[in-house]
PDB file of N, CA and C in Angstrom:
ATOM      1  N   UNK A   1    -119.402  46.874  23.439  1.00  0.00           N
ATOM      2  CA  UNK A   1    -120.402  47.790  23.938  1.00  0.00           C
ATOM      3  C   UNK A   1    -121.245  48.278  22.759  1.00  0.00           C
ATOM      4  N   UNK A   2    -122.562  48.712  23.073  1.00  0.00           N
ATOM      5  CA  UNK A   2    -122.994  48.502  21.897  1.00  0.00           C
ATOM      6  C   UNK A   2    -123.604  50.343  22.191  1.00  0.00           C
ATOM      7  N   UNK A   3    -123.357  50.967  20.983  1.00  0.00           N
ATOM      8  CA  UNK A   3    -123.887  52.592  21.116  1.00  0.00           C
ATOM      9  C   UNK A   3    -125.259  52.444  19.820  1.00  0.00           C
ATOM     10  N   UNK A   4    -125.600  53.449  19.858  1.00  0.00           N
ATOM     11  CA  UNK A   4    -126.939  53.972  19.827  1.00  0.00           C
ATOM     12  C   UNK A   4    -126.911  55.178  19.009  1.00  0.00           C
ATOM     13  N   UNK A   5    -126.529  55.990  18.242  1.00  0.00           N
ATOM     14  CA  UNK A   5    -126.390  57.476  17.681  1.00  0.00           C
ATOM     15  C   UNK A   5    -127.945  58.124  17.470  1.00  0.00           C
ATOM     16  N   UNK A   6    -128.708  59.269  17.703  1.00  0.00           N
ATOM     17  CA  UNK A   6    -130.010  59.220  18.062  1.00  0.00           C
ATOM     18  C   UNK A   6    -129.322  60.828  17.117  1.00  0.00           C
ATOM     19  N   UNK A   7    -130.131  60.720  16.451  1.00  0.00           N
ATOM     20  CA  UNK A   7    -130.277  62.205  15.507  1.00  0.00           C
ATOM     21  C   UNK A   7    -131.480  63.206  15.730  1.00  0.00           C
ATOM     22  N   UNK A   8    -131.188  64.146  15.602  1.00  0.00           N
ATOM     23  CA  UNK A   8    -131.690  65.329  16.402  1.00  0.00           C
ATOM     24  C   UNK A   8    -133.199  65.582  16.086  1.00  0.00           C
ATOM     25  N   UNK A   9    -134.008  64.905  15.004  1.00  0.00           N
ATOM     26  CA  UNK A   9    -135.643  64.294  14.528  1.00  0.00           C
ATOM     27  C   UNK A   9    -135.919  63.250  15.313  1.00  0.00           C
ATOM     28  N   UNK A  10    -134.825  62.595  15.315  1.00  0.00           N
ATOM     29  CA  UNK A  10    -135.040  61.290  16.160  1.00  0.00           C
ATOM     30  C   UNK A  10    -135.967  60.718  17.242  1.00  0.00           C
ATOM     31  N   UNK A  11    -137.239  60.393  17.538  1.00  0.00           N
ATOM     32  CA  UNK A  11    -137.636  60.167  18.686  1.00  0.00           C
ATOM     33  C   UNK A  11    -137.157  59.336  19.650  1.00  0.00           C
ATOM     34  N   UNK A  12    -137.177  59.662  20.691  1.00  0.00           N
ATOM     35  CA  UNK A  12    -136.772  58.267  21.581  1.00  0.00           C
ATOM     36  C   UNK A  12    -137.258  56.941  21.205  1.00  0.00           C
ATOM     37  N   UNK A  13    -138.250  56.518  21.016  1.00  0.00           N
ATOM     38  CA  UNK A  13    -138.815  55.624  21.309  1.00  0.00           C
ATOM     39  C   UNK A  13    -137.709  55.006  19.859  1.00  0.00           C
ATOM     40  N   UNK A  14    -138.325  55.629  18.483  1.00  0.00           N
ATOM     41  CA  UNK A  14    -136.923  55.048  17.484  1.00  0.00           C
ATOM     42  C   UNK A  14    -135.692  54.929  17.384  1.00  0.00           C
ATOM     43  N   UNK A  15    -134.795  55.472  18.579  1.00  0.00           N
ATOM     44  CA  UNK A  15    -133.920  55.024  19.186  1.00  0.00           C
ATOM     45  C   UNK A  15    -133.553  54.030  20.044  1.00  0.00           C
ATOM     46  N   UNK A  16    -134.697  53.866  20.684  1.00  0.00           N
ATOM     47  CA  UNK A  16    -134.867  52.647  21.881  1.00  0.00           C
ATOM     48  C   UNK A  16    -135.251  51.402  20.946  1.00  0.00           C
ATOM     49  N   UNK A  17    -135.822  51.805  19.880  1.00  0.00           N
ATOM     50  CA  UNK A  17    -136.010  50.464  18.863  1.00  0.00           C
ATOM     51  C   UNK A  17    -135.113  50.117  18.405  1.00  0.00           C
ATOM     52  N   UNK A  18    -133.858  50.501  17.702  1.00  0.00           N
ATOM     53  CA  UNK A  18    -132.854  50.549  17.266  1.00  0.00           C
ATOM     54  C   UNK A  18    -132.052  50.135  17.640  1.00  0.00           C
ATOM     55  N   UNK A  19    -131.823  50.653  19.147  1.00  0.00           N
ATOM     56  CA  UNK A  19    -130.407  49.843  20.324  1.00  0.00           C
ATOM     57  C   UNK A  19    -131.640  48.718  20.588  1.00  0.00           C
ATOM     58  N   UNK A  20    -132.359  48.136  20.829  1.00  0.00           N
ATOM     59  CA  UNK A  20    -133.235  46.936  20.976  1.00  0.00           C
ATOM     60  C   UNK A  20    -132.756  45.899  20.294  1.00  0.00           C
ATOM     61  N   UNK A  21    -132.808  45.967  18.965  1.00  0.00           N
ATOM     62  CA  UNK A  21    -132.473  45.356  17.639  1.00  0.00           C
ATOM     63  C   UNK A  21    -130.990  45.277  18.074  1.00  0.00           C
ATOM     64  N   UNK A  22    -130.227  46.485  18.038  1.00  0.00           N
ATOM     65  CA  UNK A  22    -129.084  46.210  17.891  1.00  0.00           C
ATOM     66  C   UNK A  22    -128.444  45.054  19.109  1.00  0.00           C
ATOM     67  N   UNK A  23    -128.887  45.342  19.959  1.00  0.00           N
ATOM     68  CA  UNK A  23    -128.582  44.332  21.351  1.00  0.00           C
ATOM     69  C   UNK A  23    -129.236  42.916  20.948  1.00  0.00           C
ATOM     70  N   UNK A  24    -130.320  42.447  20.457  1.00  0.00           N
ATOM     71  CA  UNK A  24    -130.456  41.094  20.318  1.00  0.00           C
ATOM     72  C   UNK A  24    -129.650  41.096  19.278  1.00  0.00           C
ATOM     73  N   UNK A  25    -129.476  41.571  17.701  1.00  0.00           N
ATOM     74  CA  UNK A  25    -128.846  41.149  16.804  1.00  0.00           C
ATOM     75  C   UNK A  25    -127.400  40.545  17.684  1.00  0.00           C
ATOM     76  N   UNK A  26    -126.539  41.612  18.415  1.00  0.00           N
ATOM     77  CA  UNK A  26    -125.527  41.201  18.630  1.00  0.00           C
ATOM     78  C   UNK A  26    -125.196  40.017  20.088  1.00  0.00           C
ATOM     79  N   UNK A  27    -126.217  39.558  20.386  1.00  0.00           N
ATOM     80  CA  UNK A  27    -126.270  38.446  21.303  1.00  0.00           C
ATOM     81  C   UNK A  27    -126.428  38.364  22.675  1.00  0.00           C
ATOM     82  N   UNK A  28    -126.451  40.058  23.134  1.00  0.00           N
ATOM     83  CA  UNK A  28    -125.774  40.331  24.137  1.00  0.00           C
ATOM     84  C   UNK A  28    -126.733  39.967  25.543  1.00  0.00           C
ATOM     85  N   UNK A  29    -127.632  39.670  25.731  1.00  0.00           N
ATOM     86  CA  UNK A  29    -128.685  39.428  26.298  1.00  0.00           C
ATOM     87  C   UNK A  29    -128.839  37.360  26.785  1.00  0.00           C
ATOM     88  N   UNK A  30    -128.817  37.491  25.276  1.00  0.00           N
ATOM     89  CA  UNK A  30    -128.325  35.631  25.674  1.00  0.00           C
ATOM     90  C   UNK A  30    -127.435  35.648  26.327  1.00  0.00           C
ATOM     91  N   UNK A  31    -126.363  36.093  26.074  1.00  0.00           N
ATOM     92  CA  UNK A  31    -125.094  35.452  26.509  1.00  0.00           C
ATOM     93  C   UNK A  31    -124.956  35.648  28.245  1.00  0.00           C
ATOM     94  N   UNK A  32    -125.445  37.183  28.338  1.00  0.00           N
ATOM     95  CA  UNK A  32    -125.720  36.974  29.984  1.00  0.00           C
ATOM     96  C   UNK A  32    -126.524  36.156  30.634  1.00  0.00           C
ATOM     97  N   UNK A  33    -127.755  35.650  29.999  1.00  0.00           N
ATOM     98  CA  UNK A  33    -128.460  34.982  30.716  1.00  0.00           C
ATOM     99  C   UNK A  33    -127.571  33.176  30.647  1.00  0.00           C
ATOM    100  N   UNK A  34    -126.671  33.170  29.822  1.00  0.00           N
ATOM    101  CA  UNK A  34    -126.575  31.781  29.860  1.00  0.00           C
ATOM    102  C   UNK A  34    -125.187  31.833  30.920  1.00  0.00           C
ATOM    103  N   UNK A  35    -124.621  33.075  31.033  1.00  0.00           N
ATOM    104  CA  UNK A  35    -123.130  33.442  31.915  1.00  0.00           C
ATOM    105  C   UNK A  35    -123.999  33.376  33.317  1.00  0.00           C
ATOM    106  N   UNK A  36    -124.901  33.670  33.518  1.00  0.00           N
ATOM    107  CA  UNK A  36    -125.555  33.979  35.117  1.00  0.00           C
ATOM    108  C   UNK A  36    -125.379  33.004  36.346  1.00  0.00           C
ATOM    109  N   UNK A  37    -125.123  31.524  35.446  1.00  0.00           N
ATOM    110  CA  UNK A  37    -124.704  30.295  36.359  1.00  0.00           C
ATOM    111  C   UNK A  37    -123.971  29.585  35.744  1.00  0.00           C
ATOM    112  N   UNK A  38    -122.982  28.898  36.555  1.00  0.00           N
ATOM    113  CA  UNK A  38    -122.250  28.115  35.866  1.00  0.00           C
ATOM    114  C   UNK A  38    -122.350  27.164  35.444  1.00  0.00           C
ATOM    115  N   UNK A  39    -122.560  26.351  34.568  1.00  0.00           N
ATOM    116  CA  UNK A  39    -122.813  25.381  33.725  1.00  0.00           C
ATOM    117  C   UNK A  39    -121.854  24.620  33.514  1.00  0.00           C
ATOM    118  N   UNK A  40    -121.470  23.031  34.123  1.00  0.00           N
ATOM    119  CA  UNK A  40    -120.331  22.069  33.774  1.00  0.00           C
ATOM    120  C   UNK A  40    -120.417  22.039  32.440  1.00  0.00           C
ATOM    121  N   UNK A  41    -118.925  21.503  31.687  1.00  0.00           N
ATOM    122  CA  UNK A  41    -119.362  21.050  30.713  1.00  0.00           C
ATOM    123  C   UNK A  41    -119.842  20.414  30.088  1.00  0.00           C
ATOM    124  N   UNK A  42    -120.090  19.169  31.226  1.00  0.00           N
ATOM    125  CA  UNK A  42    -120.538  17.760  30.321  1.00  0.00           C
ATOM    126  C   UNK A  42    -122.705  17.871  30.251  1.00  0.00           C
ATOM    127  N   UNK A  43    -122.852  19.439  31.170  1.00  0.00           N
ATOM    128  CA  UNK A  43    -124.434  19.704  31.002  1.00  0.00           C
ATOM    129  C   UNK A  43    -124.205  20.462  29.508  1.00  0.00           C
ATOM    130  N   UNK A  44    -122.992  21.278  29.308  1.00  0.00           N
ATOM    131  CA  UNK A  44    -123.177  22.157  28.163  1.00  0.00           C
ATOM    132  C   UNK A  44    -122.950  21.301  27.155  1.00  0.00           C
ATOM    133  N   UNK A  45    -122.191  20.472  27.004  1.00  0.00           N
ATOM    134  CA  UNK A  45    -122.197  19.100  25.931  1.00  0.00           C
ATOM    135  C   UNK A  45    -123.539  18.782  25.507  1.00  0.00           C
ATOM    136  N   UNK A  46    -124.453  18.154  27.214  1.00  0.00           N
ATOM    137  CA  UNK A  46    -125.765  18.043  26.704  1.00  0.00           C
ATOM    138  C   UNK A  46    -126.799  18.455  26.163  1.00  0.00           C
ATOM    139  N   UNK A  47    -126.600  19.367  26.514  1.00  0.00           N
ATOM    140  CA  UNK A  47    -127.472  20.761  25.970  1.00  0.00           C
ATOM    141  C   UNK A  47    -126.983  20.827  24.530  1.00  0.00           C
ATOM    142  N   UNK A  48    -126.177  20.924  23.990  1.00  0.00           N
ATOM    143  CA  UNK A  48    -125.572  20.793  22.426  1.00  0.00           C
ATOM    144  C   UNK A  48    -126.047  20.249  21.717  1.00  0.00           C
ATOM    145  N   UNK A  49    -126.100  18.534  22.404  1.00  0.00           N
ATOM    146  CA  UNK A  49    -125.923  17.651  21.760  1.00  0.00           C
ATOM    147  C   UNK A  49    -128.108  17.319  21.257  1.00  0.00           C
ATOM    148  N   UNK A  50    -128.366  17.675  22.627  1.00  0.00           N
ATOM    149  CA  UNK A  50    -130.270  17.769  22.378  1.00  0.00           C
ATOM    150  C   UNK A  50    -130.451  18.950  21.315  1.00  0.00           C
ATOM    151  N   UNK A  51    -130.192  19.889  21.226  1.00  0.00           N
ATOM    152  CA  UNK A  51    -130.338  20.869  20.437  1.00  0.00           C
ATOM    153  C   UNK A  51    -129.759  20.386  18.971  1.00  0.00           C
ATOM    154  N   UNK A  52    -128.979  19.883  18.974  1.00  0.00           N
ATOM    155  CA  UNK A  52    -128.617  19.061  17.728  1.00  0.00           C
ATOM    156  C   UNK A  52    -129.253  17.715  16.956  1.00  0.00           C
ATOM    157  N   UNK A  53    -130.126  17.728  17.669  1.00  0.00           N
ATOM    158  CA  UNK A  53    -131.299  16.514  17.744  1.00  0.00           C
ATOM    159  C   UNK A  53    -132.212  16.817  17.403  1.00  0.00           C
ATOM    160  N   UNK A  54    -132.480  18.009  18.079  1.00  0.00           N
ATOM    161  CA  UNK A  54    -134.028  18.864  17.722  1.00  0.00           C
ATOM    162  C   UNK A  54    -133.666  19.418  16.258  1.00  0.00           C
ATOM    163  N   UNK A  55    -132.611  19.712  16.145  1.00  0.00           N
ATOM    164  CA  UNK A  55    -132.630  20.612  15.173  1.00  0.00           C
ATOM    165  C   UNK A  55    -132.773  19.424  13.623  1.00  0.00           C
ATOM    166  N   UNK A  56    -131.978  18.435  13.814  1.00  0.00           N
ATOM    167  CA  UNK A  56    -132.145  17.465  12.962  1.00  0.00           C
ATOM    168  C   UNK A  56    -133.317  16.560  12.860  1.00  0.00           C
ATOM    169  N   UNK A  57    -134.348  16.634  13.969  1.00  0.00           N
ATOM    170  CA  UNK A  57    -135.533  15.795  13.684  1.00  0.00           C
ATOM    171  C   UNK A  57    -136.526  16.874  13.408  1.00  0.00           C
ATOM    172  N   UNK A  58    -135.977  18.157  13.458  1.00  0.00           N
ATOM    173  CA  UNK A  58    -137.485  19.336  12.663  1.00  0.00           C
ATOM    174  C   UNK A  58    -136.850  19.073  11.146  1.00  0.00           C
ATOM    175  N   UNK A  59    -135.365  18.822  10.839  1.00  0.00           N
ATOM    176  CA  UNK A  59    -135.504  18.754   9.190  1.00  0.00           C
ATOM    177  C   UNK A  59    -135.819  17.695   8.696  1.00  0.00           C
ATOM    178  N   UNK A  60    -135.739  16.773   9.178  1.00  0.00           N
ATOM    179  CA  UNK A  60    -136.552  14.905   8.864  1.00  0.00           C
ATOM    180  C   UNK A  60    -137.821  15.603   9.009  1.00  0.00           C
ATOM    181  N   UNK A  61    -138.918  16.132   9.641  1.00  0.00           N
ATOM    182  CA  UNK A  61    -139.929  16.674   9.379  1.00  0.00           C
ATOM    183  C   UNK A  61    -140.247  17.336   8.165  1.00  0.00           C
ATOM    184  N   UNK A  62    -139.761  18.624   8.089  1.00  0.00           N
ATOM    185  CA  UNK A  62    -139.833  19.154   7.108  1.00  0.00           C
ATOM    186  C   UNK A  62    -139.182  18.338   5.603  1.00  0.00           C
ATOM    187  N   UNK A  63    -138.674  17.560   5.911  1.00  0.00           N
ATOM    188  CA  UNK A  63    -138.132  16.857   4.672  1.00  0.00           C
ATOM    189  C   UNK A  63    -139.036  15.585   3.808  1.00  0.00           C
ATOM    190  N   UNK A  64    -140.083  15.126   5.312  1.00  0.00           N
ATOM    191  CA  UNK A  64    -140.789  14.110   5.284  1.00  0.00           C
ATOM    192  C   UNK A  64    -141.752  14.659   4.294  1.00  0.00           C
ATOM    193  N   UNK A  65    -142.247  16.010   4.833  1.00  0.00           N
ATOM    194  CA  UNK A  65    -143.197  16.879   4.846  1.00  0.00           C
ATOM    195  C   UNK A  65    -143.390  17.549   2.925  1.00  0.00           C
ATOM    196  N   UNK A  66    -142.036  17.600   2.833  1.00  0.00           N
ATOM    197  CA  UNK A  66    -142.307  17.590   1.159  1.00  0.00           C
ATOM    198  C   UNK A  66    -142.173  16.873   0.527  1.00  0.00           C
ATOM    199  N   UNK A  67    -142.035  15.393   0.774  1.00  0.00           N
ATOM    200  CA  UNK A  67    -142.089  14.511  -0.074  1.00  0.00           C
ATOM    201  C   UNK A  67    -143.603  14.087  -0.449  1.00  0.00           C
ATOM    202  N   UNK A  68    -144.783  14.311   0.189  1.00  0.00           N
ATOM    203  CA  UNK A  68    -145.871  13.996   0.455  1.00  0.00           C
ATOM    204  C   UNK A  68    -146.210  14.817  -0.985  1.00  0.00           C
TER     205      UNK A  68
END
């Protein structure tokens, strides 16, 4: 669970920025949206395995990219 401590200068709104941050830093938002349906594993495999693809053909890019 994620708290918030709001000090007595504090405005809301810099509190609401704060637990904002703190909630994406700690994941919590993804993780529901990816819990919302169930997902076999052999789609969550796929999903891995493309993302592991992407992620390795942006560094062949960028790798291409400074050799130039």
């Amino acid at each position: 669970m994620t708290e918030v401590f709001v000090g007595e200068t504090e405005s809301f709104e810099a509190a609401l920025k704060r637990f904002n941050k703190r909630v994406q830093a700690d994941g919590i938002l993804s993780e529901a949206r990816r819990a919302e349906y169930y997902e076999k594993p052999s789609v969550r495999r796929k999903k891995k395995e493309a993302a592991r693809l992407r992620k390795l053909r942006k560094a062949m890019r960028a790798q291409a990219k400074q050799r130039r």
